[in-house]
PDB file of N, CA and C in Angstrom:
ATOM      1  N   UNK A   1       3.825  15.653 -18.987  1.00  0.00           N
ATOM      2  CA  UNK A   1       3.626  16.106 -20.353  1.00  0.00           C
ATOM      3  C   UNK A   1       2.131  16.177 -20.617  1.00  0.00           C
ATOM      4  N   UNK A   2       1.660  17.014 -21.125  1.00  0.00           N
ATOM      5  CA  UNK A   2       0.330  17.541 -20.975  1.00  0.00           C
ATOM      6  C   UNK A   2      -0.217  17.758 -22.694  1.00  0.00           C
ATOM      7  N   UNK A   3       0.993  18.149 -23.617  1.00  0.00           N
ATOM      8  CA  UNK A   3       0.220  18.231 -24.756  1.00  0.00           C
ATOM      9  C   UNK A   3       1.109  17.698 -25.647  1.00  0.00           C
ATOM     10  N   UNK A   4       1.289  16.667 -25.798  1.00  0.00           N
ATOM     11  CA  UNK A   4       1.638  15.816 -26.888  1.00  0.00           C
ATOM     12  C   UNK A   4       1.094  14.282 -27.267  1.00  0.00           C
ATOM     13  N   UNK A   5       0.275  14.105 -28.024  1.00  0.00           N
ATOM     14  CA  UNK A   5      -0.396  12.931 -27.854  1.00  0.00           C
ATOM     15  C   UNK A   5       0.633  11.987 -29.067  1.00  0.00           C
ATOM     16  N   UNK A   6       0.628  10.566 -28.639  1.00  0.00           N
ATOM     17  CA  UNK A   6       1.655   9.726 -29.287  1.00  0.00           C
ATOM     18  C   UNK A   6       1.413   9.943 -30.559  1.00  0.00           C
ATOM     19  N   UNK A   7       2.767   9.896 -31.492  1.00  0.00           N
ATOM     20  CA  UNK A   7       2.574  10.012 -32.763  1.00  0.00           C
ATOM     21  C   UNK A   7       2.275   9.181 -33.874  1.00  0.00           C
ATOM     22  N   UNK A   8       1.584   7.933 -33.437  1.00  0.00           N
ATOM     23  CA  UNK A   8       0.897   7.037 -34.147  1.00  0.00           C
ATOM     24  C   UNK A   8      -0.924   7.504 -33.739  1.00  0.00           C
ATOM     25  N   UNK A   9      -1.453   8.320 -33.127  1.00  0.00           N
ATOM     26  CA  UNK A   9      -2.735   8.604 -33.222  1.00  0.00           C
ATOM     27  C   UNK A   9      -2.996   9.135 -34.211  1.00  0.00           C
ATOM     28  N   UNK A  10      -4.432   8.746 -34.152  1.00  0.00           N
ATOM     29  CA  UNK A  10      -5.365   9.153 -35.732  1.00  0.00           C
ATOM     30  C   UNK A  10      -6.686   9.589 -34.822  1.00  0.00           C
ATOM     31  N   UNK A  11      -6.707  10.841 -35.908  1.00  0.00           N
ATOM     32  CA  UNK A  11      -7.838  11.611 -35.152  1.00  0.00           C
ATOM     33  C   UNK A  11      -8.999  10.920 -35.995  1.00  0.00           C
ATOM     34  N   UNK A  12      -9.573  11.020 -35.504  1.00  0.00           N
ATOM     35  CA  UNK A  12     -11.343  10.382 -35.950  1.00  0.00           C
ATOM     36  C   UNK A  12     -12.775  11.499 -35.571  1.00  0.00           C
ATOM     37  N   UNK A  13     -12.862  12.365 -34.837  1.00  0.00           N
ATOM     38  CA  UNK A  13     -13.241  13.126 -34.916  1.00  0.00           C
ATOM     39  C   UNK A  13     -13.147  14.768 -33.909  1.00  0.00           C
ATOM     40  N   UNK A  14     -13.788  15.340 -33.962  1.00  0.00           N
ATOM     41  CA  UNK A  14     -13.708  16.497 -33.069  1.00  0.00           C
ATOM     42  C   UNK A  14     -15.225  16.843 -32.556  1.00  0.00           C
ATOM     43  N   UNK A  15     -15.363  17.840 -31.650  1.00  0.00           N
ATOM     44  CA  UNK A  15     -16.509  18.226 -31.358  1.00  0.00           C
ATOM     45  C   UNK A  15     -16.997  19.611 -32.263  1.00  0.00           C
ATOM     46  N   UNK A  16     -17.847  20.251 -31.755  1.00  0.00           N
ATOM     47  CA  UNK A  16     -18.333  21.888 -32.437  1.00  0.00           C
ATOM     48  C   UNK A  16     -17.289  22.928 -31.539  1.00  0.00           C
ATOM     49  N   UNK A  17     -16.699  23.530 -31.914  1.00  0.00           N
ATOM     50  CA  UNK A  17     -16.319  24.966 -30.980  1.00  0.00           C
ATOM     51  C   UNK A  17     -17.463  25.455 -29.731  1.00  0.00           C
ATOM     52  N   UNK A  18     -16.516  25.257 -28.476  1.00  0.00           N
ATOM     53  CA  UNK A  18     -17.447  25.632 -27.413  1.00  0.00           C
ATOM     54  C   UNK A  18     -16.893  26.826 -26.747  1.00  0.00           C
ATOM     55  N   UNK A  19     -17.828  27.721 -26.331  1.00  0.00           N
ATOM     56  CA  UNK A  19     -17.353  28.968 -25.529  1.00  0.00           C
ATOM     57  C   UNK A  19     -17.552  28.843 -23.937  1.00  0.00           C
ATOM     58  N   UNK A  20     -17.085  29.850 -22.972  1.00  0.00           N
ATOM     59  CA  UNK A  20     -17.516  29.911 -21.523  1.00  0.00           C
ATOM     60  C   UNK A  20     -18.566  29.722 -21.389  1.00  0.00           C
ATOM     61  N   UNK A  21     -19.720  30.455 -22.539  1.00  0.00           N
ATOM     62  CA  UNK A  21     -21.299  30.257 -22.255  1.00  0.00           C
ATOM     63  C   UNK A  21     -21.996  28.614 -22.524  1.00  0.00           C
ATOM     64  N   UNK A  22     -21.176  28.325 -23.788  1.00  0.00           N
ATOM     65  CA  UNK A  22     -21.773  26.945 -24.526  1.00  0.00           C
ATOM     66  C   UNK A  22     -21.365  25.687 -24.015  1.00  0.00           C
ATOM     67  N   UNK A  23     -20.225  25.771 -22.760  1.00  0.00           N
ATOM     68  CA  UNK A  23     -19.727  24.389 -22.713  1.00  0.00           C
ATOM     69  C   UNK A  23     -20.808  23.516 -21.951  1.00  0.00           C
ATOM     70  N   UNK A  24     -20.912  22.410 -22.615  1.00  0.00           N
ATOM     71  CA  UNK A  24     -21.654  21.564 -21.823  1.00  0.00           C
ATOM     72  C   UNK A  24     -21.410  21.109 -20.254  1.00  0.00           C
ATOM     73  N   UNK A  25     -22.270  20.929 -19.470  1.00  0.00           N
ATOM     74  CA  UNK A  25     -21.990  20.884 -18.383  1.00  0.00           C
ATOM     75  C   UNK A  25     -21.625  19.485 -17.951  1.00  0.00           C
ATOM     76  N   UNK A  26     -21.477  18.945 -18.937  1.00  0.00           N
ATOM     77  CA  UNK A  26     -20.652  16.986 -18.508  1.00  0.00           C
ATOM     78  C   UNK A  26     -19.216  17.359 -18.491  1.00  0.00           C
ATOM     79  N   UNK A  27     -18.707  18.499 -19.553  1.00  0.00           N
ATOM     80  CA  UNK A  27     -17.401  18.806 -19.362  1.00  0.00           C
ATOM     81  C   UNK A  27     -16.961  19.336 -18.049  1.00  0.00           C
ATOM     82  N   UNK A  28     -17.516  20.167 -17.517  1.00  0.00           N
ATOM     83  CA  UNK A  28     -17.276  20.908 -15.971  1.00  0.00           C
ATOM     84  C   UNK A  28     -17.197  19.971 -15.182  1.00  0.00           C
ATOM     85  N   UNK A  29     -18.082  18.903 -15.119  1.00  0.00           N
ATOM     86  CA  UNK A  29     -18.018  17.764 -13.914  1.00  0.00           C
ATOM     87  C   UNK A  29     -16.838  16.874 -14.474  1.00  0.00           C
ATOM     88  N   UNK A  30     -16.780  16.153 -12.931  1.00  0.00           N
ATOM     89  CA  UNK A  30     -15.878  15.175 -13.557  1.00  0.00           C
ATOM     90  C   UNK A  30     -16.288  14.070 -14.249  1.00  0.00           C
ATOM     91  N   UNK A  31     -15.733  13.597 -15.441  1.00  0.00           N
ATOM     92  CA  UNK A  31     -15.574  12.591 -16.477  1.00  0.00           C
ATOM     93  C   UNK A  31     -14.417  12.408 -16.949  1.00  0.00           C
ATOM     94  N   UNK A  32     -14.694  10.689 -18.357  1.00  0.00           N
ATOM     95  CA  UNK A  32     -13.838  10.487 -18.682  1.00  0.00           C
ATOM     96  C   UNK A  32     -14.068  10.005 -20.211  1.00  0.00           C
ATOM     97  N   UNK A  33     -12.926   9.361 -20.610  1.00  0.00           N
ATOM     98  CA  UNK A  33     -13.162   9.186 -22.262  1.00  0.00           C
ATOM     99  C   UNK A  33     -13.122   7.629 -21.717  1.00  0.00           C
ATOM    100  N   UNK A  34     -13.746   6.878 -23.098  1.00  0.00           N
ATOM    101  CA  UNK A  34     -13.433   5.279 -22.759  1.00  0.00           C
ATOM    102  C   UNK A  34     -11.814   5.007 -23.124  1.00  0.00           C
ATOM    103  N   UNK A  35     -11.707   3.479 -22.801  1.00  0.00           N
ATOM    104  CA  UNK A  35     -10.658   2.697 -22.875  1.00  0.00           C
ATOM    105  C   UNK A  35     -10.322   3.343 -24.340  1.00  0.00           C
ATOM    106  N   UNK A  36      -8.945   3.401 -24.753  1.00  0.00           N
ATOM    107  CA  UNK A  36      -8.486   3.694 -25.929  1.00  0.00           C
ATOM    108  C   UNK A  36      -8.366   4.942 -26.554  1.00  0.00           C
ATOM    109  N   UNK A  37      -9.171   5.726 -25.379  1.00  0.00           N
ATOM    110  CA  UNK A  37      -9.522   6.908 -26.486  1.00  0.00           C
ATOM    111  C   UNK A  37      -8.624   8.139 -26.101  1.00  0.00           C
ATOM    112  N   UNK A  38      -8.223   9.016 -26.792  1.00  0.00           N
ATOM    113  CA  UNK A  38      -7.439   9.674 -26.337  1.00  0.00           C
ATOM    114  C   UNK A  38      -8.188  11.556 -26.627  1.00  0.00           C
ATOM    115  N   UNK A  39      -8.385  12.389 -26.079  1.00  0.00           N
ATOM    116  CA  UNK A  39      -8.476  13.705 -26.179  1.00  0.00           C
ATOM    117  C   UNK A  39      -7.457  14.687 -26.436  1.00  0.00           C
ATOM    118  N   UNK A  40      -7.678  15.707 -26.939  1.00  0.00           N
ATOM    119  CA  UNK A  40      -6.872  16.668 -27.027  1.00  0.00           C
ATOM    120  C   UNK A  40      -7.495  17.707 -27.146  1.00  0.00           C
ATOM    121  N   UNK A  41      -7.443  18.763 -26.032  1.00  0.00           N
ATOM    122  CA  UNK A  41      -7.956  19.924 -25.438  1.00  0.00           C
ATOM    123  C   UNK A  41      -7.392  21.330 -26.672  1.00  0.00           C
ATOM    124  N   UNK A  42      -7.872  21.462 -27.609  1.00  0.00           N
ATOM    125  CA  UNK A  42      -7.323  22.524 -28.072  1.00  0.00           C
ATOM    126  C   UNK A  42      -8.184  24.051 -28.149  1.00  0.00           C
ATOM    127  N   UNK A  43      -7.696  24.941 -27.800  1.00  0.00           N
ATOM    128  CA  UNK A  43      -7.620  26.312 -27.289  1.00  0.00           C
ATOM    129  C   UNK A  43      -7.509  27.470 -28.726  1.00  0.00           C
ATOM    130  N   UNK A  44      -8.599  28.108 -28.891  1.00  0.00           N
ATOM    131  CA  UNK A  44      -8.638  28.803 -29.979  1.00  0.00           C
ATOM    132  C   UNK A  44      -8.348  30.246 -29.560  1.00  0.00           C
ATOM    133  N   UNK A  45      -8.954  30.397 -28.414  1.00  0.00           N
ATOM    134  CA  UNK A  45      -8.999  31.708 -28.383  1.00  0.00           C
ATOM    135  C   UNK A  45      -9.234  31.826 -26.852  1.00  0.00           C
ATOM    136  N   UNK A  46      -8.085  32.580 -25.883  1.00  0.00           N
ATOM    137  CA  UNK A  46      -8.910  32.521 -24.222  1.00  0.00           C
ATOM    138  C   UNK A  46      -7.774  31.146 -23.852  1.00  0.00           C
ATOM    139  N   UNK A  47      -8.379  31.092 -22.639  1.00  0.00           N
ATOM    140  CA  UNK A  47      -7.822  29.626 -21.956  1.00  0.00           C
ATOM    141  C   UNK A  47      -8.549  29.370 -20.894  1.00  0.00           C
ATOM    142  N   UNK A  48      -8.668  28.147 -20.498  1.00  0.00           N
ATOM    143  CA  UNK A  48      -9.343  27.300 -19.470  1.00  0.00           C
ATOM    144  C   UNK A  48      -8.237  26.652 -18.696  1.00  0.00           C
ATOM    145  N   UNK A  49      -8.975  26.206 -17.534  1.00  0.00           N
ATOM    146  CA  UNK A  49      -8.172  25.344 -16.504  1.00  0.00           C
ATOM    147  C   UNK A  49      -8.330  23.652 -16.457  1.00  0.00           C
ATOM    148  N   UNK A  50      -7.376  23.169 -17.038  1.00  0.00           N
ATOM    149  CA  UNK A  50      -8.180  21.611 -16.803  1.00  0.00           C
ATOM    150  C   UNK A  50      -7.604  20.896 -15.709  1.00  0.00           C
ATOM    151  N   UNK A  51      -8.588  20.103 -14.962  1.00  0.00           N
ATOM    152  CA  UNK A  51      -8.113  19.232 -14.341  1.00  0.00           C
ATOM    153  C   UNK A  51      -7.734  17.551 -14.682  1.00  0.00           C
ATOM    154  N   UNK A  52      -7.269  17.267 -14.372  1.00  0.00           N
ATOM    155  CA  UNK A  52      -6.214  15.424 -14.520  1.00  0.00           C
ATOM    156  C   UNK A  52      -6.944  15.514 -12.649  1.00  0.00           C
ATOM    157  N   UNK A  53      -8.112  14.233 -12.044  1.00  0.00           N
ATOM    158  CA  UNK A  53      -8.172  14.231 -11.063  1.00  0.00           C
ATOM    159  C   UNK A  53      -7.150  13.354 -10.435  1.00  0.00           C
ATOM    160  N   UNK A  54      -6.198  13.798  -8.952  1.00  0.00           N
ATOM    161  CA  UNK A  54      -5.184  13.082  -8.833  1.00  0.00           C
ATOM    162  C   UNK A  54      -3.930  13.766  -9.595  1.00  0.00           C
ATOM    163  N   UNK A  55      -3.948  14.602 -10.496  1.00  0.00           N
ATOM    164  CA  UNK A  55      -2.651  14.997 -11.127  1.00  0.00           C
ATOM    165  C   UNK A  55      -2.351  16.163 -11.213  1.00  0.00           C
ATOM    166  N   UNK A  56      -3.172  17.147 -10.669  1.00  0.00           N
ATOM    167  CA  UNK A  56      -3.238  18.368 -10.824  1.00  0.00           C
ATOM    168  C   UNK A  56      -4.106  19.682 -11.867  1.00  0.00           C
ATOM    169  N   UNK A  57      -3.961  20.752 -11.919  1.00  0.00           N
ATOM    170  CA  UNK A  57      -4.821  21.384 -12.857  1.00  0.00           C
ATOM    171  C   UNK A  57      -3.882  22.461 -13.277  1.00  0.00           C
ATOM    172  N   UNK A  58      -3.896  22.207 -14.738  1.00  0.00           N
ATOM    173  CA  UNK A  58      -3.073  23.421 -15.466  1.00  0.00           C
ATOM    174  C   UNK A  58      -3.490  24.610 -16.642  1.00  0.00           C
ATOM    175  N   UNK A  59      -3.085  25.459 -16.822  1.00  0.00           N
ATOM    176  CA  UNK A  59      -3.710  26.092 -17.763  1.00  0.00           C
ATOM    177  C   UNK A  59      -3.613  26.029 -19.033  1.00  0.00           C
ATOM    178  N   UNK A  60      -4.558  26.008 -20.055  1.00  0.00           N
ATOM    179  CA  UNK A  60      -4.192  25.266 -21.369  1.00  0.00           C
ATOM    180  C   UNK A  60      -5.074  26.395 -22.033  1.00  0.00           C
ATOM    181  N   UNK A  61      -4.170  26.870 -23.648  1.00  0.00           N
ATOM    182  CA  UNK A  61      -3.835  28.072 -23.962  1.00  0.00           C
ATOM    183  C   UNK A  61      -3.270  27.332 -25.188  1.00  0.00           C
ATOM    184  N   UNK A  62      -4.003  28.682 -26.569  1.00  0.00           N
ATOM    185  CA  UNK A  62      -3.799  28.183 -27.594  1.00  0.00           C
ATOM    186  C   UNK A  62      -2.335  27.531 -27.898  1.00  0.00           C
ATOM    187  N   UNK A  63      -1.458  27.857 -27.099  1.00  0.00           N
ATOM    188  CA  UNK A  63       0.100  27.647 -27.512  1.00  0.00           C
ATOM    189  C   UNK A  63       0.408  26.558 -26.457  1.00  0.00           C
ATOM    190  N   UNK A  64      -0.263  25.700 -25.594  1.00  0.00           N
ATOM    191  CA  UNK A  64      -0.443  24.635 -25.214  1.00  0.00           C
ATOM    192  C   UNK A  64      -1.826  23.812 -25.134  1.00  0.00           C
ATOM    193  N   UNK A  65      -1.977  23.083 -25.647  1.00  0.00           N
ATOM    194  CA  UNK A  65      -2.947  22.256 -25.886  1.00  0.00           C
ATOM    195  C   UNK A  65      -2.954  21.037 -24.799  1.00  0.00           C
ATOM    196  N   UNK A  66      -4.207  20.531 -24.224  1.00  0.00           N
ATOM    197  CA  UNK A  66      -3.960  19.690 -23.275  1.00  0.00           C
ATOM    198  C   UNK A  66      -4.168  17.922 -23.418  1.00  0.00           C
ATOM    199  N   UNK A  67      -3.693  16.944 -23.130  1.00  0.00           N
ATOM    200  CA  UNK A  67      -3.637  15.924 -23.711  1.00  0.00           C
ATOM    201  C   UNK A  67      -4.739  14.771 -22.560  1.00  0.00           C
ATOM    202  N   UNK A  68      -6.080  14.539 -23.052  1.00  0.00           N
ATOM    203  CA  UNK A  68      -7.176  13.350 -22.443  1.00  0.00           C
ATOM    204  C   UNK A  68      -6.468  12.112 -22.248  1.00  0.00           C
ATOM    205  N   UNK A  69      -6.251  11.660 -21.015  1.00  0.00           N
ATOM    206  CA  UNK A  69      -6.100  10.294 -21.138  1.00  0.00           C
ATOM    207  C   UNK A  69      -6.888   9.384 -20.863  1.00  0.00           C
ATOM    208  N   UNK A  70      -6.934   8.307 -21.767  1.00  0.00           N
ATOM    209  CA  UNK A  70      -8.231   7.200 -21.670  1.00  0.00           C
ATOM    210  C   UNK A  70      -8.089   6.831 -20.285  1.00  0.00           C
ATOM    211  N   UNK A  71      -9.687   6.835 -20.062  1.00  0.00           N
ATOM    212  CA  UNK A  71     -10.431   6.276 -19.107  1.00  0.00           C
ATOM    213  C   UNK A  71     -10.342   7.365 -17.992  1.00  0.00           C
ATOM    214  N   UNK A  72      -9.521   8.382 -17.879  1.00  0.00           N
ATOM    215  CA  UNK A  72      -8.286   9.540 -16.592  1.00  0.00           C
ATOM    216  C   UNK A  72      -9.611  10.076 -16.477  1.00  0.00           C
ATOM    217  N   UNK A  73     -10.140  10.087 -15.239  1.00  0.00           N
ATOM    218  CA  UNK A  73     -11.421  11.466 -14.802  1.00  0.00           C
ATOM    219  C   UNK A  73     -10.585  12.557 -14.388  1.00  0.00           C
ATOM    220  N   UNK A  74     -11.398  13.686 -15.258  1.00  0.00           N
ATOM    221  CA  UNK A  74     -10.904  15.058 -15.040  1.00  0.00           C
ATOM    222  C   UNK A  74     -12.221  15.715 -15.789  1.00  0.00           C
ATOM    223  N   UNK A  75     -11.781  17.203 -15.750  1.00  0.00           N
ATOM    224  CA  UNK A  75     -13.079  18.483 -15.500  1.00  0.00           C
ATOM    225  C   UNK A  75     -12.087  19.766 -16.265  1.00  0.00           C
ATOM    226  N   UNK A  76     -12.875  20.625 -17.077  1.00  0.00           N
ATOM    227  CA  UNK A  76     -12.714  21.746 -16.786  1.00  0.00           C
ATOM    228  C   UNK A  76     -13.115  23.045 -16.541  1.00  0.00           C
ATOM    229  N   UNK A  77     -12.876  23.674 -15.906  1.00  0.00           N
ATOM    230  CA  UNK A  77     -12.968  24.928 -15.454  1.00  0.00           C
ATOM    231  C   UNK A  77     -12.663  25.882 -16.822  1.00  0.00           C
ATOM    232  N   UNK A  78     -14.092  27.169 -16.788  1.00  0.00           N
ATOM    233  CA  UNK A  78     -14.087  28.037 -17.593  1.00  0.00           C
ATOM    234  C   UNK A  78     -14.289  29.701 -16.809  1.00  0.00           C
ATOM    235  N   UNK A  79     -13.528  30.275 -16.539  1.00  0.00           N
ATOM    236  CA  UNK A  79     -13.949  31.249 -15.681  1.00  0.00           C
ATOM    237  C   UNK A  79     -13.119  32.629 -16.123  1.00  0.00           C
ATOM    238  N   UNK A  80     -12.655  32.311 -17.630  1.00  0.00           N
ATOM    239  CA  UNK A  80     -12.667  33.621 -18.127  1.00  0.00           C
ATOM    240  C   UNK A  80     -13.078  33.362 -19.907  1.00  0.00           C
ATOM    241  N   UNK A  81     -13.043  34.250 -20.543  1.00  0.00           N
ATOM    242  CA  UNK A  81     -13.585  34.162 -22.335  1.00  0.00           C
ATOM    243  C   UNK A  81     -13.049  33.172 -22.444  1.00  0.00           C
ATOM    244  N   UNK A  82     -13.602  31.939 -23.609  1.00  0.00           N
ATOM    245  CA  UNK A  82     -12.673  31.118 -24.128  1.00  0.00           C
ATOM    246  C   UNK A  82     -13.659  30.664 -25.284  1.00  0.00           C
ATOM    247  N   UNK A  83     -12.657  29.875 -26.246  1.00  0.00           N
ATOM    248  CA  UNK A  83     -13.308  29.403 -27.445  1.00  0.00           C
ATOM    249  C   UNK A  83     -12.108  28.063 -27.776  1.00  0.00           C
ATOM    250  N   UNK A  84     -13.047  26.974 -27.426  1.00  0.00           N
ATOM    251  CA  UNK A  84     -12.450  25.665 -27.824  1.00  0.00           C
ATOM    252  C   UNK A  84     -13.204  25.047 -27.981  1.00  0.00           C
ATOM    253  N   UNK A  85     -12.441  23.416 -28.730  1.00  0.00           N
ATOM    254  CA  UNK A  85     -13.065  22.624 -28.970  1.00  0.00           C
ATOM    255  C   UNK A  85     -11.799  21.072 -28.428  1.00  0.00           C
ATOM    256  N   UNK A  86     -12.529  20.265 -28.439  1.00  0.00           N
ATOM    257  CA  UNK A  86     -11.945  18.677 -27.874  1.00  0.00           C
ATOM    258  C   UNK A  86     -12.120  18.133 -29.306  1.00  0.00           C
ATOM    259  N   UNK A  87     -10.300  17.626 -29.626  1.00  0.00           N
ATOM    260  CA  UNK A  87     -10.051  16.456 -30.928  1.00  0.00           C
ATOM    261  C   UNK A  87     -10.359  14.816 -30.345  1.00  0.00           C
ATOM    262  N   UNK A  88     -10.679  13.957 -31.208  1.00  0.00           N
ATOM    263  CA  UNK A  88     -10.536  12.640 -29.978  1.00  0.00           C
ATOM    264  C   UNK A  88      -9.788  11.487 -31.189  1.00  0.00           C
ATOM    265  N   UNK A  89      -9.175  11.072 -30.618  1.00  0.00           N
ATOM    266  CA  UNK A  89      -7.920   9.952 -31.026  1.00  0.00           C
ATOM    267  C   UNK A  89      -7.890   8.708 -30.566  1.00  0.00           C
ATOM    268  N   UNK A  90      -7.367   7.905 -31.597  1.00  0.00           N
ATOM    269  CA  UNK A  90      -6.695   6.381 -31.378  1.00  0.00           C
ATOM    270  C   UNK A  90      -5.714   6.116 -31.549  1.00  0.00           C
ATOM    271  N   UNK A  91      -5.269   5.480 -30.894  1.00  0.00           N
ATOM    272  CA  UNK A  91      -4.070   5.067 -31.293  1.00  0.00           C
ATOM    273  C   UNK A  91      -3.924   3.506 -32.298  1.00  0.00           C
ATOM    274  N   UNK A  92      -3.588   3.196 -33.340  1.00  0.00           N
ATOM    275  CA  UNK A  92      -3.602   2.049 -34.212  1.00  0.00           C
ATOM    276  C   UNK A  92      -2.932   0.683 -33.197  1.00  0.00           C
ATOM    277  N   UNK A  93      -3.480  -0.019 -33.097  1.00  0.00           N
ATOM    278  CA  UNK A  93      -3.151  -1.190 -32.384  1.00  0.00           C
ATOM    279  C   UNK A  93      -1.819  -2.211 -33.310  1.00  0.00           C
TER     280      UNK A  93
END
C-alpha cells in the first residue's frame, strides 16, 4: 500500500510546489524522513517515479499519491514534466 497514510495523522506542514527543473537534489538521492515522521508524495500535475530502497519503485500520479515511511531511504526520479509537492505527518501518540 503506497498511498494511504494512517488515519489518525496530522499534517503539520508541506513543502513549496516543485517541478522536474526545481526539485532539490537531496530528493533525487537517497534519503529519509526522521523517526515518526511520515510523507506523502502528492502529484499535481505529471508524475514521477519513487523509490522505497529495498521495496521497489512505482509511479505516483495525481490519482495516486505516494506514502514516506519514517526513517525508509528512498529517492525520486523525475524524467518527465511534473509539478509536486511533499505533505509531512504525525501520527498522535
Amino acid at each position: 500500500m503506497h498511498d494511504r497514510l494512517p488515519k489518525t495523522a496530522m499534517k503539520y506542514k508541506e513543502t513549496r510546489e516543485f517541478t522536474e527543473k526545481t526539485v532539490p537534489k537531496g530528493l533525487l538521492a537517497d534519503h529519509s524522513t526522521a523517526e515518526g515522521v511520515l510523507g506523502l508524495i502528492v502529484i499535481l500535475d505529471g508524475q514521477l517515479e519513487y523509490t522505497r530502497i529495498g521495496q521497489g519503485r512505482i509511479a505516483v500520479t495525481p490519482d495516486r499519491p505516494a506514502v514516506v515511511y519514517p526513517a525508509e531511504k528512498h529517492h525520486v526520479t523525475c524524467s518527465r514534466p511534473v509539478r509536486f509537492k511533499v505533505e509531512f505527518y504525525r501520527v498522535p501518540e
